[in-house]
Protein backbone atom coordinates (compact mmCIF):
# COMPACT_ATOMS: atom_id res chain seq x y z
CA UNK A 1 340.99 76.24 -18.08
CA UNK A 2 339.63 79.35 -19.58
CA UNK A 3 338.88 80.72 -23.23
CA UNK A 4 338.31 83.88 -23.23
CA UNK A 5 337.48 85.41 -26.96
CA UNK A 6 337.65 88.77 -28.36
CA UNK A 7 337.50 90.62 -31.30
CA UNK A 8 333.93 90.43 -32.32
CA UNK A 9 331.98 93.50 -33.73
CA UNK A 10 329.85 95.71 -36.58
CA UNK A 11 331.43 95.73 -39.90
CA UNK A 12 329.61 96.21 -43.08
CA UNK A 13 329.48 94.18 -46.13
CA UNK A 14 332.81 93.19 -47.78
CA UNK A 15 334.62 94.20 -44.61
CA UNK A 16 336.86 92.47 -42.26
CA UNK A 17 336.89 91.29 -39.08
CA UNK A 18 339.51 89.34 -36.87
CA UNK A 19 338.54 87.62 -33.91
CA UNK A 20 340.72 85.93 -31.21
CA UNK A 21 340.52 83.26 -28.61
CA UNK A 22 342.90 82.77 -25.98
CA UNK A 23 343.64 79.47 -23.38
CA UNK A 24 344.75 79.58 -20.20
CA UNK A 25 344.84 78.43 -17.25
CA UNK A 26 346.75 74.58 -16.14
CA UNK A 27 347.59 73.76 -19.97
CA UNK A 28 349.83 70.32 -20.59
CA UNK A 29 348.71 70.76 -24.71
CA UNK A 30 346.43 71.84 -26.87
CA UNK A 31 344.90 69.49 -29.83
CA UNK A 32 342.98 70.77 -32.62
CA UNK A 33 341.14 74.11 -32.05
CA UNK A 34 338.30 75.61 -33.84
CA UNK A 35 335.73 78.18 -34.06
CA UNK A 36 331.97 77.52 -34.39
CA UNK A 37 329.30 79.96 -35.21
CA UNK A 38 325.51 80.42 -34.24
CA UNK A 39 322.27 82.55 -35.04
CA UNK A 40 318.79 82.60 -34.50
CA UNK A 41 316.75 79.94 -36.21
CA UNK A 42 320.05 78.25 -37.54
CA UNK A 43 321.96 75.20 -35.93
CA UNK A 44 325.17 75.72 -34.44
CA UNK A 45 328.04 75.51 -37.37
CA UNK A 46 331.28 74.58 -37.49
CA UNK A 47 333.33 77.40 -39.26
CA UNK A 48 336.94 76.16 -39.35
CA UNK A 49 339.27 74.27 -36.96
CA UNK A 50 342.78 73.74 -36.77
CA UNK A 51 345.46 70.99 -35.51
CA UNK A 52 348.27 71.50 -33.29
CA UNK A 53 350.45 70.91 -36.38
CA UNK A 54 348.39 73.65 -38.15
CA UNK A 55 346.20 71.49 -40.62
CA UNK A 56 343.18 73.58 -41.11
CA UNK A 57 339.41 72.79 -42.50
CA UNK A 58 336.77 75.23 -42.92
CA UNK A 59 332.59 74.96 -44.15
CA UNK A 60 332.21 75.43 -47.70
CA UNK A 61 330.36 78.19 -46.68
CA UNK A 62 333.51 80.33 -45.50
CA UNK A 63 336.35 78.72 -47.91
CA UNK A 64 338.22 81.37 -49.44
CA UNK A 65 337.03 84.18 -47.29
CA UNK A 66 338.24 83.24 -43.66
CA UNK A 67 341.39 81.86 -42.17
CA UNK A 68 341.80 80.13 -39.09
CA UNK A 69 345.56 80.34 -37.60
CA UNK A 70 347.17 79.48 -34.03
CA UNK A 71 350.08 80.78 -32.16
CA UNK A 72 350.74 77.70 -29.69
CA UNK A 73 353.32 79.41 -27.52
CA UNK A 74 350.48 81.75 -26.63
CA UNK A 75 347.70 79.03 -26.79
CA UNK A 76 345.32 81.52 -29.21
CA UNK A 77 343.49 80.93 -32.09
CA UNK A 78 342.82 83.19 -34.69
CA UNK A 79 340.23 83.49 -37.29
CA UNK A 80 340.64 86.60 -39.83
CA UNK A 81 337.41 87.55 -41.74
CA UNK A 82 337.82 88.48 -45.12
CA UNK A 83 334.57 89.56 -47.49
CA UNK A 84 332.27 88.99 -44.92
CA UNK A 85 328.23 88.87 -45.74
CA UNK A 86 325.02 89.26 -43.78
CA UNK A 87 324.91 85.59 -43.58
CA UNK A 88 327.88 85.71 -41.58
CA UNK A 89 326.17 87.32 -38.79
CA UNK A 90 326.16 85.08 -35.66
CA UNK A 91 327.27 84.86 -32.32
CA UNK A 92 330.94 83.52 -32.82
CA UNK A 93 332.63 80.46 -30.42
CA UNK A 94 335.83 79.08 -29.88
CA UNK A 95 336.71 75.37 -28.48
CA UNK A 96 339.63 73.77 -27.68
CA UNK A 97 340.78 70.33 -27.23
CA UNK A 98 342.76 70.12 -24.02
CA UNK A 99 345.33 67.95 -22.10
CA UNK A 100 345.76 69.35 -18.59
CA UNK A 101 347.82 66.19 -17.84
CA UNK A 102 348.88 64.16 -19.91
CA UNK A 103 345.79 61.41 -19.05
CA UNK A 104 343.22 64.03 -18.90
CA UNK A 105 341.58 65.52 -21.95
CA UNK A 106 338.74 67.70 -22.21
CA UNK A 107 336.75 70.28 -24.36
CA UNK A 108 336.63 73.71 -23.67
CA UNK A 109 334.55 76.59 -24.68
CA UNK A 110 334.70 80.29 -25.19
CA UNK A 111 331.86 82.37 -24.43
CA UNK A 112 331.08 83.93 -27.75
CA UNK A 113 331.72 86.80 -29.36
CA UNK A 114 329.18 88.54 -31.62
CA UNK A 115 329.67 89.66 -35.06
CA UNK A 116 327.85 91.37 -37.04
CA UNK A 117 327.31 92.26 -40.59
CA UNK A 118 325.23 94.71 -41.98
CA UNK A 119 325.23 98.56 -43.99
């Protein structure tokens, strides 16, 4: 199993930004799916995640700005940017829960994407 993420860039200030992180590979399901988020000097944060049946949570540092959706027939997860701020500079992750049988379940991991903000 793969994730392979995308989207990641330079955008200024009160700009937007849409990243993406796709699954494949020998997929049975996919559980909840998230994105985390890490800089220099800072521990690794959880941004937002999402459940299969699209429940979504997100740090209190992001609510209102960011969105975290999922297209399960594609086995991508989205997470659109909105407002973004300096502080939201970091090198960007996605995981994944995954079945790839029904008794095996394991964690999975993008490879980061890096966005940055700044004028």
């Amino acid at each position: 199993v793969q994730l392979q993420a995308s989207g990641g860039g330079l955008v200024q200030p009160g700009g937007t930004l849409r990243v993406s992180c796709a699954a494949s590979g020998s997929i049975f399901s996919i559980g909840v799916m998230g994105w985390y988020r890490h800089s220099p000097g800072k521990q690794r944060e959880l941004v937002a995640s999402i459940t299969s049946g699209g429940s979504t949570d997100y740090a209190d540092s992001v609510k209102g700005r960011f969105t975290i959706s999922r297209d399960n027939a594609k086995n991508t997860v989205y997470l659109q940017m909105n407002s973004l701020k300096p502080e939201d500079t970091a090198v960007y992750y996605c995981n994944a829960d995954v079945r790839t049988t029904y008794a095996s379940r394991e964690v999975h991991w993008g490879q980061g994407t890096q966005v940055t903000v700044s004028s």
